[in-house]
Structures are given as structure tokens and as C-alpha cells.
Protein backbone atom coordinates (compact mmCIF):
# COMPACT_ATOMS: atom_id res chain seq x y z
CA UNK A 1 22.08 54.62 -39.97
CA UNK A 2 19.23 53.95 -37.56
CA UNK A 3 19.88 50.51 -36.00
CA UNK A 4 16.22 49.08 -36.95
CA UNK A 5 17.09 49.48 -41.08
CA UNK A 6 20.54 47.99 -41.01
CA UNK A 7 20.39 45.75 -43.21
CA UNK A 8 17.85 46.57 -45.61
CA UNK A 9 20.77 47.02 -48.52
CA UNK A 10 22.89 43.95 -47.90
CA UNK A 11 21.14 42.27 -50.86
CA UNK A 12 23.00 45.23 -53.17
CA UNK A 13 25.90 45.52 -51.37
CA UNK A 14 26.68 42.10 -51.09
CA UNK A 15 25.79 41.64 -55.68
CA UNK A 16 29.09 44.40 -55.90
CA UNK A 17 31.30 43.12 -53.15
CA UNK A 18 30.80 39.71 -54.79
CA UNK A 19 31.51 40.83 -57.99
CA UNK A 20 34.54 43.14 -57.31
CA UNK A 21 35.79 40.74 -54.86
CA UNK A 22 37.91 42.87 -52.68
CA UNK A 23 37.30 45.50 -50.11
CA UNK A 24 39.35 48.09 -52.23
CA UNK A 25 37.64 47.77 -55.43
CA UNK A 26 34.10 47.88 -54.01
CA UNK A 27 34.95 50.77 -52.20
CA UNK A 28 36.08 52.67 -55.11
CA UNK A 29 32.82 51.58 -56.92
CA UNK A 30 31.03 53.04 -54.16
CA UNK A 31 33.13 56.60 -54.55
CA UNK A 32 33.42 56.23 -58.45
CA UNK A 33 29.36 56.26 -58.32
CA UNK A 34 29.59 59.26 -55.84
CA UNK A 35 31.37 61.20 -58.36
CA UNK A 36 29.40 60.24 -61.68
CA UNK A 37 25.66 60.35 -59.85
CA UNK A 38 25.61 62.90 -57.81
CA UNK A 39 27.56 65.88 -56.25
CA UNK A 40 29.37 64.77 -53.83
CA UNK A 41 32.70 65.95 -55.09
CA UNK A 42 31.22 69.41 -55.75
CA UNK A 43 33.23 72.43 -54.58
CA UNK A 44 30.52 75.11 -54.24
CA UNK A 45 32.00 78.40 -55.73
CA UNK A 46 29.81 80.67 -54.52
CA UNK A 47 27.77 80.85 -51.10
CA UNK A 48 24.43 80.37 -53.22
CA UNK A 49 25.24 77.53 -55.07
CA UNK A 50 23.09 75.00 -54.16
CA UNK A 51 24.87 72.18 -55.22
CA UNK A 52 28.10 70.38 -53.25
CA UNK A 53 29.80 70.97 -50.27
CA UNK A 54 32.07 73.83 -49.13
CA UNK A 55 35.88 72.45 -49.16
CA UNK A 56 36.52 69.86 -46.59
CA UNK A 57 32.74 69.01 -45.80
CA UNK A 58 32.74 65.85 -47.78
CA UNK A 59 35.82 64.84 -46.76
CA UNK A 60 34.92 65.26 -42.79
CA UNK A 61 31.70 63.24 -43.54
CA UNK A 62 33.46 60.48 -44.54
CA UNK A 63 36.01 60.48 -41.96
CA UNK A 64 32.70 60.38 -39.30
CA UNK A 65 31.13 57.81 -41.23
CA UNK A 66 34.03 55.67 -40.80
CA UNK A 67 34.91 56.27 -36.77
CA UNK A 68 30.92 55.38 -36.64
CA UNK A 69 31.71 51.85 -37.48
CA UNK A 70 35.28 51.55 -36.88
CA UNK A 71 34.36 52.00 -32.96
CA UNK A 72 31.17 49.61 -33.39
CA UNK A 73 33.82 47.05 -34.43
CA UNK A 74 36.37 47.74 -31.90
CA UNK A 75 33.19 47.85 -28.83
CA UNK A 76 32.42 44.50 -30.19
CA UNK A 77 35.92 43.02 -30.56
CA UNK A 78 36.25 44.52 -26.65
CA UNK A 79 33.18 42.77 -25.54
CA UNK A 80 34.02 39.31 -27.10
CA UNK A 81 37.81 40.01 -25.26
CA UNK A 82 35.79 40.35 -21.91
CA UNK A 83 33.37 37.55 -22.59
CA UNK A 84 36.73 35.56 -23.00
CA UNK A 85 38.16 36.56 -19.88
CA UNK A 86 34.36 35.55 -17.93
CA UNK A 87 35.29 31.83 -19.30
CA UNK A 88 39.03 31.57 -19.02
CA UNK A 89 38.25 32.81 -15.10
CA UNK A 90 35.20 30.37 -14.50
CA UNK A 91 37.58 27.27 -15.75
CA UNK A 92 40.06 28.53 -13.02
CA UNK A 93 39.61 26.86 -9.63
CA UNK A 94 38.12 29.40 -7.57
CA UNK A 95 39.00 29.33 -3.61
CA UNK A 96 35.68 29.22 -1.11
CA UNK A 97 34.68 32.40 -0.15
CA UNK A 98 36.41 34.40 -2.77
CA UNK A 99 34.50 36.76 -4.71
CA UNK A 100 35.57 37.35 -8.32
CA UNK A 101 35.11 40.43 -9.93
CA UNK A 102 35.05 41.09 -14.24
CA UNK A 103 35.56 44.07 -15.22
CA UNK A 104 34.25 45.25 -18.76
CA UNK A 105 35.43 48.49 -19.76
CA UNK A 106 34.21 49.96 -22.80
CA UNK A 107 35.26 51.57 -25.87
CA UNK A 108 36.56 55.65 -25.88
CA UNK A 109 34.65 56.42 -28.36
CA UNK A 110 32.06 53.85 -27.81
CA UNK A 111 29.01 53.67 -30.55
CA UNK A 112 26.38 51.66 -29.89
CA UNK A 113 24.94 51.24 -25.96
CA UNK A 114 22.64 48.46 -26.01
CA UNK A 115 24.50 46.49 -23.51
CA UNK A 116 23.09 46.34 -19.54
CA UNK A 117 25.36 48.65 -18.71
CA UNK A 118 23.52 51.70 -20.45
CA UNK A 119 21.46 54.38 -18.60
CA UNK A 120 18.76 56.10 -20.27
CA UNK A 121 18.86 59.16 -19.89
CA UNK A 122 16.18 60.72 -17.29
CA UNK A 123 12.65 62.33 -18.47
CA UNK A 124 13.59 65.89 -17.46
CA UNK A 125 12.58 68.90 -19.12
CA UNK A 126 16.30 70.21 -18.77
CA UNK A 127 19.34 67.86 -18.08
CA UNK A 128 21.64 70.28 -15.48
CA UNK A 129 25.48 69.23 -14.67
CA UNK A 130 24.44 67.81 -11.35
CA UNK A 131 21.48 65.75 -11.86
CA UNK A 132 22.19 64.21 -15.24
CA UNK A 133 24.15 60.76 -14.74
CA UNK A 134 27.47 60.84 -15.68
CA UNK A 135 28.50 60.00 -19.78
CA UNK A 136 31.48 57.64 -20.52
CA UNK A 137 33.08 61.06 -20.82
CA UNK A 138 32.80 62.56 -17.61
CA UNK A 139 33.35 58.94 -15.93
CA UNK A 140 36.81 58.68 -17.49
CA UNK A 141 38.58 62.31 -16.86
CA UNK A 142 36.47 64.69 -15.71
CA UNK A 143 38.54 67.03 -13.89
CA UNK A 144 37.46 67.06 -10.54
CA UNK A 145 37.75 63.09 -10.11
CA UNK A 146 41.43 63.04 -11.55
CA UNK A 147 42.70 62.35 -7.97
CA UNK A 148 39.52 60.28 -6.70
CA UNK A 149 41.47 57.29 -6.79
CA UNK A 150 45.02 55.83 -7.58
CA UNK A 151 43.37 53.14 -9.94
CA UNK A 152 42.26 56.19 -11.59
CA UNK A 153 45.89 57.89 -11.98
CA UNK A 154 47.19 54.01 -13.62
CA UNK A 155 45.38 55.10 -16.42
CA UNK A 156 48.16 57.18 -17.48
CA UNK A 157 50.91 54.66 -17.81
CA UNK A 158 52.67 57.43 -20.16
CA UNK A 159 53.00 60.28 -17.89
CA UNK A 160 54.34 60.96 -14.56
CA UNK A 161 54.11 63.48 -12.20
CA UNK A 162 57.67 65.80 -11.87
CA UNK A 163 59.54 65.20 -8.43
CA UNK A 164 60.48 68.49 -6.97
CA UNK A 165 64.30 69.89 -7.69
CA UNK A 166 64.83 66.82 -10.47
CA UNK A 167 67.02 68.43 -13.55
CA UNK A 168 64.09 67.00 -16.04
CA UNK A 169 60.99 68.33 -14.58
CA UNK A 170 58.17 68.77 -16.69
CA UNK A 171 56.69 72.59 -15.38
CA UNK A 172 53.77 71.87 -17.83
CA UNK A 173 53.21 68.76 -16.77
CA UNK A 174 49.11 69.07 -14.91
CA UNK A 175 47.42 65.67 -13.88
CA UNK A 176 43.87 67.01 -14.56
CA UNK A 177 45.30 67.68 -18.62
CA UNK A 178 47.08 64.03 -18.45
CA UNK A 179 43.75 62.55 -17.74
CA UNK A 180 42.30 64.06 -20.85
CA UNK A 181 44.98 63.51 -22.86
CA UNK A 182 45.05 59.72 -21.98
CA UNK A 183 41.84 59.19 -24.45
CA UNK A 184 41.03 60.46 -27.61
CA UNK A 185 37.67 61.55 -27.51
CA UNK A 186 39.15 64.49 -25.03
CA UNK A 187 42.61 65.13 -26.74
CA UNK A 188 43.90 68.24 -26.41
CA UNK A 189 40.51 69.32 -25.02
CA UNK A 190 38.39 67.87 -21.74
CA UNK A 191 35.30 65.68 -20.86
CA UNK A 192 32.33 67.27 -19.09
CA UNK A 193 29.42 66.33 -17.64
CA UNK A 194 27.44 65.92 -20.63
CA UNK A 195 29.84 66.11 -23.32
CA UNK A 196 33.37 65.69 -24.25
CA UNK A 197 35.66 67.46 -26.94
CA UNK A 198 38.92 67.14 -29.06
CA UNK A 199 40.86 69.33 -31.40
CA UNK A 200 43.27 69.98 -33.58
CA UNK A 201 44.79 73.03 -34.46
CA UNK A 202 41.73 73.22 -37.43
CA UNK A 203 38.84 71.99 -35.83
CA UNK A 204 36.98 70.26 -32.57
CA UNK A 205 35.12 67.59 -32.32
CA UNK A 206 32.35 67.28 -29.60
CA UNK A 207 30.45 64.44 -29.01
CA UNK A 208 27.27 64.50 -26.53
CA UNK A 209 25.78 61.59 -24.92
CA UNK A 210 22.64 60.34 -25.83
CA UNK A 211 20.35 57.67 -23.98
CA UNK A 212 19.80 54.39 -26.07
CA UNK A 213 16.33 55.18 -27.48
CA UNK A 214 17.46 57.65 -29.23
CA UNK A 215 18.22 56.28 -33.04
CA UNK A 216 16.71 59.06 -35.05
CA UNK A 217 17.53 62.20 -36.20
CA UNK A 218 14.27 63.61 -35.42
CA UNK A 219 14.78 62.97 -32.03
CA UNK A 220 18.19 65.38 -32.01
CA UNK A 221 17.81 69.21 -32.57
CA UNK A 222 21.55 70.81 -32.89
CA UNK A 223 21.51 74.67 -33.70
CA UNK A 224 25.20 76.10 -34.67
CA UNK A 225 25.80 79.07 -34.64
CA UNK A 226 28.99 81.09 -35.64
CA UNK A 227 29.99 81.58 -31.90
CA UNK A 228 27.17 79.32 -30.06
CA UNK A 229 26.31 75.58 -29.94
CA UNK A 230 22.49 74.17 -28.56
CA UNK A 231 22.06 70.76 -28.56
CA UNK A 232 18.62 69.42 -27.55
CA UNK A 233 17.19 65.59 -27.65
CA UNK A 234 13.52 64.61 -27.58
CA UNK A 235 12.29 62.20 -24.66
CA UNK A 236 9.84 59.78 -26.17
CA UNK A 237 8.31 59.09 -22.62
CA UNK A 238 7.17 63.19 -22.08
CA UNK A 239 8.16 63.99 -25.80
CA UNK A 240 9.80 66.76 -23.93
CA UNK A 241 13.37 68.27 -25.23
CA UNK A 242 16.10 68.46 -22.75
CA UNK A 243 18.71 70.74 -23.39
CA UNK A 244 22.06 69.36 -23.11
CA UNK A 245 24.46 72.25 -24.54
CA UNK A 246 23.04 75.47 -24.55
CA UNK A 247 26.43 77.89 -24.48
CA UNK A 248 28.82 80.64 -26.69
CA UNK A 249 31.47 79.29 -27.67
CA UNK A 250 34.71 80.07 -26.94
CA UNK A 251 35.84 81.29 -30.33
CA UNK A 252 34.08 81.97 -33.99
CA UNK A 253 33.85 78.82 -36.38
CA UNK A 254 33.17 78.65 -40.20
CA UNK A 255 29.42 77.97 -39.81
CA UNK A 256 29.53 76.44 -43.49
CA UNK A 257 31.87 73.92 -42.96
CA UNK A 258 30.55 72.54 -39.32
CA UNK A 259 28.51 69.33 -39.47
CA UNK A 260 26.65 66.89 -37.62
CA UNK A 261 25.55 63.28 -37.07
CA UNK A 262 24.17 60.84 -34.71
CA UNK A 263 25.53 57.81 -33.89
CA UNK A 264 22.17 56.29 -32.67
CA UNK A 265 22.21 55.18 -28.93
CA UNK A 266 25.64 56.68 -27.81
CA UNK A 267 26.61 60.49 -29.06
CA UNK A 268 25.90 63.14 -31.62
CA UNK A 269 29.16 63.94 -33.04
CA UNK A 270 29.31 67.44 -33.81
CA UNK A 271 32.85 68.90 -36.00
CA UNK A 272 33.35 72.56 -35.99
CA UNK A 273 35.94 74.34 -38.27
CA UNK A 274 37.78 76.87 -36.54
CA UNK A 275 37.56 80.08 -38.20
CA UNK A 276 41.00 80.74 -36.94
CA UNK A 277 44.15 78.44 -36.20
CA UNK A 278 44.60 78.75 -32.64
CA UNK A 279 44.30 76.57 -29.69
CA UNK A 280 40.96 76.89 -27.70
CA UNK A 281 41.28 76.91 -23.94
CA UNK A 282 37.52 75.35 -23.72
CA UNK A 283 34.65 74.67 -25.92
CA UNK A 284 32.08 76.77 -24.24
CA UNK A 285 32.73 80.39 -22.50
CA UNK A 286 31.36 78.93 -19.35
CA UNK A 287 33.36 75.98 -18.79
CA UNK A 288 36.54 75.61 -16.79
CA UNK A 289 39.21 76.21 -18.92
CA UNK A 290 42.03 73.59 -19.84
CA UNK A 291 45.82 74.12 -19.47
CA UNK A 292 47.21 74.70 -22.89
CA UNK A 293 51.11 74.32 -21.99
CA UNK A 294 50.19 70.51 -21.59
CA UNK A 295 48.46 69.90 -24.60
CA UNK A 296 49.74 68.23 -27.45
CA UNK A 297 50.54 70.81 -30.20
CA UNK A 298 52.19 68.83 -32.82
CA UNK A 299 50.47 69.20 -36.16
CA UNK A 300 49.79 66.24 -38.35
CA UNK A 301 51.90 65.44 -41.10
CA UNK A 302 49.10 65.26 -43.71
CA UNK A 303 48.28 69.42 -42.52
CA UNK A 304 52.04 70.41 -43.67
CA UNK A 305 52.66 72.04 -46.99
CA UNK A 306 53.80 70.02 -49.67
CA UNK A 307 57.01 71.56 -48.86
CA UNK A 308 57.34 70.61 -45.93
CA UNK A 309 56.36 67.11 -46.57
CA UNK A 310 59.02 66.18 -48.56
CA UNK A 311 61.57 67.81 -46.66
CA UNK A 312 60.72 65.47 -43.92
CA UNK A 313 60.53 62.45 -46.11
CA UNK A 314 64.01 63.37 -47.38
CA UNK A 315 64.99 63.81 -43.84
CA UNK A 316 63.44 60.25 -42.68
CA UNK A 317 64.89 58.59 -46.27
CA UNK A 318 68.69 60.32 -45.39
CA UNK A 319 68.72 58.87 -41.73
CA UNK A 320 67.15 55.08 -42.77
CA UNK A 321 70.10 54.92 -45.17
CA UNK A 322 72.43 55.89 -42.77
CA UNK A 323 71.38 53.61 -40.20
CA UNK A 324 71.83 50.81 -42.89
CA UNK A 325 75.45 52.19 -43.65
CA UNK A 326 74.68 53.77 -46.99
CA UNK A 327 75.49 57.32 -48.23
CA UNK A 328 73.05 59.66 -48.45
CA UNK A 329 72.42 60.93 -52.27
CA UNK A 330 73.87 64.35 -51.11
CA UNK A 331 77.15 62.56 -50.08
CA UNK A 332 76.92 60.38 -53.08
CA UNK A 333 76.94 63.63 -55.15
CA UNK A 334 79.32 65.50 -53.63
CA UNK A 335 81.64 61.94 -53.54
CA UNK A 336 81.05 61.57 -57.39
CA UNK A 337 82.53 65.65 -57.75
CA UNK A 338 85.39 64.68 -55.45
CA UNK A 339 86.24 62.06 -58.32
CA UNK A 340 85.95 63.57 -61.33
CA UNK A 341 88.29 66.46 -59.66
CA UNK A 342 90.57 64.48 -57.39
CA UNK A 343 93.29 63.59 -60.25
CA UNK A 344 92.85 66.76 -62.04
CA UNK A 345 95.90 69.23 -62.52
CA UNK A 346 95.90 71.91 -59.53
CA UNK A 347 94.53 69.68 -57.31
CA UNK A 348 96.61 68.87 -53.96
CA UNK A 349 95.14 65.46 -54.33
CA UNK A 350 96.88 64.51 -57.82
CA UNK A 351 98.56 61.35 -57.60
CA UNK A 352 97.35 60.20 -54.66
CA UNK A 353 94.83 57.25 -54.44
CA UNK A 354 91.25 58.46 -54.39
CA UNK A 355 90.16 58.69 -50.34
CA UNK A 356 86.93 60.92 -49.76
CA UNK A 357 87.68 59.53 -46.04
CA UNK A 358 90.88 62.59 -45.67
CA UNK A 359 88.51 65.10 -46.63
CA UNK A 360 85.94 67.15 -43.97
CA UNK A 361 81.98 66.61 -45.02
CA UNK A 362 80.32 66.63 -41.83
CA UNK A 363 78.27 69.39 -43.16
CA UNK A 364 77.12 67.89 -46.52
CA UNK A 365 73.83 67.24 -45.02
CA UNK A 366 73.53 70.24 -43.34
CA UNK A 367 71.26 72.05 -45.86
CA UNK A 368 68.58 68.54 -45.39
């Protein structure tokens, strides 16, 4: 929503929060009207059905609905941290001649840039590489400053470079990938000049920079294609569009299930659906491509089968008990068999005092 009409529904908003009392059963009043009103659940069966989504769409909207706000919150919960530190430092005794220095740092995935520290973006007709400034992106891994600085390498606390002829060297370890990988808004994919991207083994999400006037979506033109992505923005001062992204990308996506939005003053966040599951070695066919031995290729666990899914459960449950000293329900059953045939004629056992201890089930849990 465009910064000048927040607002304009707290009057309704706050009439069912009051009522409902709790953030969990507004919420659901909110979805439950979603489902009965309009088509929002909607599966569209056929490619001309006009009403709905295709599968996934409504979901994804949500989920970029939410990271909207949830990083408003957490850019505002940063800056009240760093106004904090500003007074805890000027209560300190300062010695003559010192100079102190605050640093503010802002969010990854930062939302709203109406702060002094915002650059608009320049009135050009076209923005290229070298003459746009520098997005949060760029300024925080772009590959050819990873080794600017060592204040810049300490922002990896969580991986290290391999010492030559150590036993536990890490060949895919590469400091340009570790930089990306130390921020979510380039996981598993890079930041660029004007633009960043993530992915999953599904889909990518790329977010552009956009100067702080721009709040509307009029003032955004994105054009997906099935194997390109344009992105131009409208400069109210020339009313001029810059291009921004203008490339093929560097595999085919499901054009129906790609969306947009702008989150106004900071980035248009853009989510393509791979058409296939594989790892992308760059968004764009005319980028530097990113080393894909040192990405992260873990899936996550809500993208399993069911299978799958409660296999590792079990597995999780079965070592929780065991690290509390209880039996697993495998050993339980195969304990409760031992039993029932442990005094039982033909069995060497017979007469003995029941002891599942004497018998051999390390491999009861094998099969879990």
C-alpha cells in the first residue's frame, strides 16, 4: 500500500480486531471473508478461466504481503536499537579530541527508505551498472568488493576460508558466494548493481531498487516474459523511464505463476516460478555467473512429500526419546514380542528371568 493512504481503513480494522480480540481470530476473519466474498481461493482449471489464481499464486502473495511489513517492523525496531546506542554513547564521558562515530546499518531486506540516508535515484533516461549509485544490494556483497576490506570479510562470522593441506578443507568453499550467502535477499543467488536475487530450488526472488518517490504502481512498468525480465520506473522530475533490468533470463519460468509488487520507496519484488527444478547459475544470461558447489542446496522441509515428512518426524521423535532414556515404539514392540515368547515352550529362554538386555537389537531401528 502506497505510504500516503495508510491508514485510511484503521477505523474497520480496528471495529474487528476489537471485537475478535486476538491477532489469530481477526486474521482468520480476514481469510474466512477471502474465501466467502471473493475468489481468492480459486484454483483456475483451465488457462481461460477468468476467475482465481493458478496454484501457488495466492499463496506467494501472501507470503510478499507479509515480508512487506515484517521488514518495515524489523527497519524500525533497528532504527530505535541505533537511536539507543546515539544516547547510551552521548551519556558516556567522551575524551577531548576524540571523534565518535554511530554506525546505523540497515535492514537486508529493508522496506521503506525515508530516512537521510536514501538516494534518489538520478533523472537519467537509462540507469547503466556504472553510473547508477549503488543499492543496499550491491553495497553489501557485490562480488567485486568481497575483498575491499577486512571489516567487510567479519561479516561472515559463519564461514572461514580453508588453510591449505588441512584434512577438513572445504574445496567449495568461494569468499565471493560466502558474501552472498551471508544475507537473505542474495541466498543462494548474488547482489548486482541494481538488483539482487534469491532462490530456492522452485523459484527466485528478485528485488530491484527503487528511489523514495516512487510509491505507486504507475510509476513501475515490469514486463515478464517466459525467458526475459524488463523492469522500468518512471522519473517524476523528466517523467522519463529508466530501464533498470532489461535481460533473458537464464532459464524458462511458468509465466502464469510469476508475480509482482512494489514495496513503495525501497524495491519491486518480483517471484518467478521455475519452470524446471534446477539450480540457476545467474538470473540474467549476461551476468557473471555464481558458484553453485557453495550454495546451499538443502530443500525445505515444508517442499518434502508427505512421505518424507513423517519419516523425518519419526526420525526426530525416535532420537528425542532416546536422548531422554526412553525406548523407541519400535523397541517397545519388538520388547513386548520378546515377552509374550520368552517363557514359551521351545524357547532357549524358558525359565530364565525375562532380560531383553542378553539379546542383540542394535538394528531394531534400522528400518527408521
Amino acid at each position: 500500500m502506497d505510504a500516503s493512504r495508510r491508514g485510511i481503513y484503521d477505523a474497520a480494522l480496528m471495529g474487528i480486531l476489537s471485537n475478535e480480540g486476538q491477532i489469530y481470530p481477526f486474521l482468520d476473519a480476514i481469510f474466512d471473508f477471502l474465501y466467502r466474498r471473493t475468489d481468492f481461493y480459486h484454483i483456475k482449471s483451465s488457462p481461460s478461466d477468468k476467475l482465481g489464481f493458478n496454484p501457488g499464486v495466492a499463496r506467494r502473495i501472501v507470503r510478499a504481503a507479509f515480508e512487506s511489513y515484517h521488514k518495515l517492523a524489523d527497519e524500525a525496531q533497528k532504527k530505535k536499537d541505533a537511536a539507543a546506542r546515539v544516547v547510551t554513547q552521548t551519556e558516556e564521558p567522551v575524551p577531548i579530541a576524540a571523534e565518535v562515530e554511530v554506525e546505523t546499518t540497515t535492514s537486508d531486506d529493508t522496506i521503506e527508505s525515508t530516512t537521510s540516508e536514501s538516494v534518489a535515484a538520478e533523472p537519467v533516461e537509462t540507469v547503466p551498472a556504472a553510473a547508477k549509485s549503488k543499492s543496499q544490494c550491491s553495497q553489501k556483497g557485490d562480488a567485486d568488493n568481497v575483498e575491499a576490506t577486512k571489516d567487510d570479510k567479519a561479516d561472515v562470522p559463519t564461514v572461514s576460508a580453508p588453510k591449505a593441506g588441512d584434512e577438513n578443507d572445504d574445496r567449495d568453499y568461494d569468499p565471493v558466494q560466502a558474501k552472498f550467502q551471508s544475507h537473505p535477499e542474495s541466498y543462494n543467488g548474488a547482489m548486482r548493481d541494481n538488483y539482487c536475487w534469491s532462490q530456492s530450488i522452485h523459484d527466485i526472488d528478485v528485488r530491484v531498487k527503487v528511489a523514495p518517490d516512487v510509491t505507486s504502481r504507475n510509476q513501475v512498468r515490469v514486463t515478464i516474459g517466459t525467458n526475459h525480465l524488463k523492469v522500468e520506473l518512471l522519473d517524476l522530475t523528466t517523467k522519463t523511464w529508466s530501464v533498470h533490468v532489461d535481460d533473458d533470463l537464464h532459464s524458462r519460468i511458468k509465466l502464469d505463476e510469476s508475480i509482482w509488487t512494489l514495496v513503495p520507496g525501497d524495491h519491486v519484488l518480483i517471484n518467478l516460478e521455475k519452470a524446471t527444478e534446477l539450480w540457476w547459475e545467474r538470473l540474467l544470461v549476461n551476468e557473471p555467473k555464481i558458484n553453485i558447489r557453495a550454495i546451499d542446496p538443502t530443500k525445505p522441509f515444508e517442499d518434502l512429500d508427505p512421505e518424507s515428512q513423517a519419516k523425518i518426524q519419526e526420525i526426530t521423535y525416535n532420537n528425542l526419546l532416546k536422548q531422554a532414556g526412553r525406548k523407541t515404539p519400535q523397541e517397545e514392540k519388538v520388547e513386548n514380542l520378546l515377552r509374550e515368547a520368552w517363557d514359551k515352550d521351545g524357547s532357549p529362554f524358558k525359565g530364565q528371568p525375562f532380560d531383553p538386555s542378553i539379546i542383540n537389537m542394535s538394528g531394531v531401528n534400522s528400518d527408521v
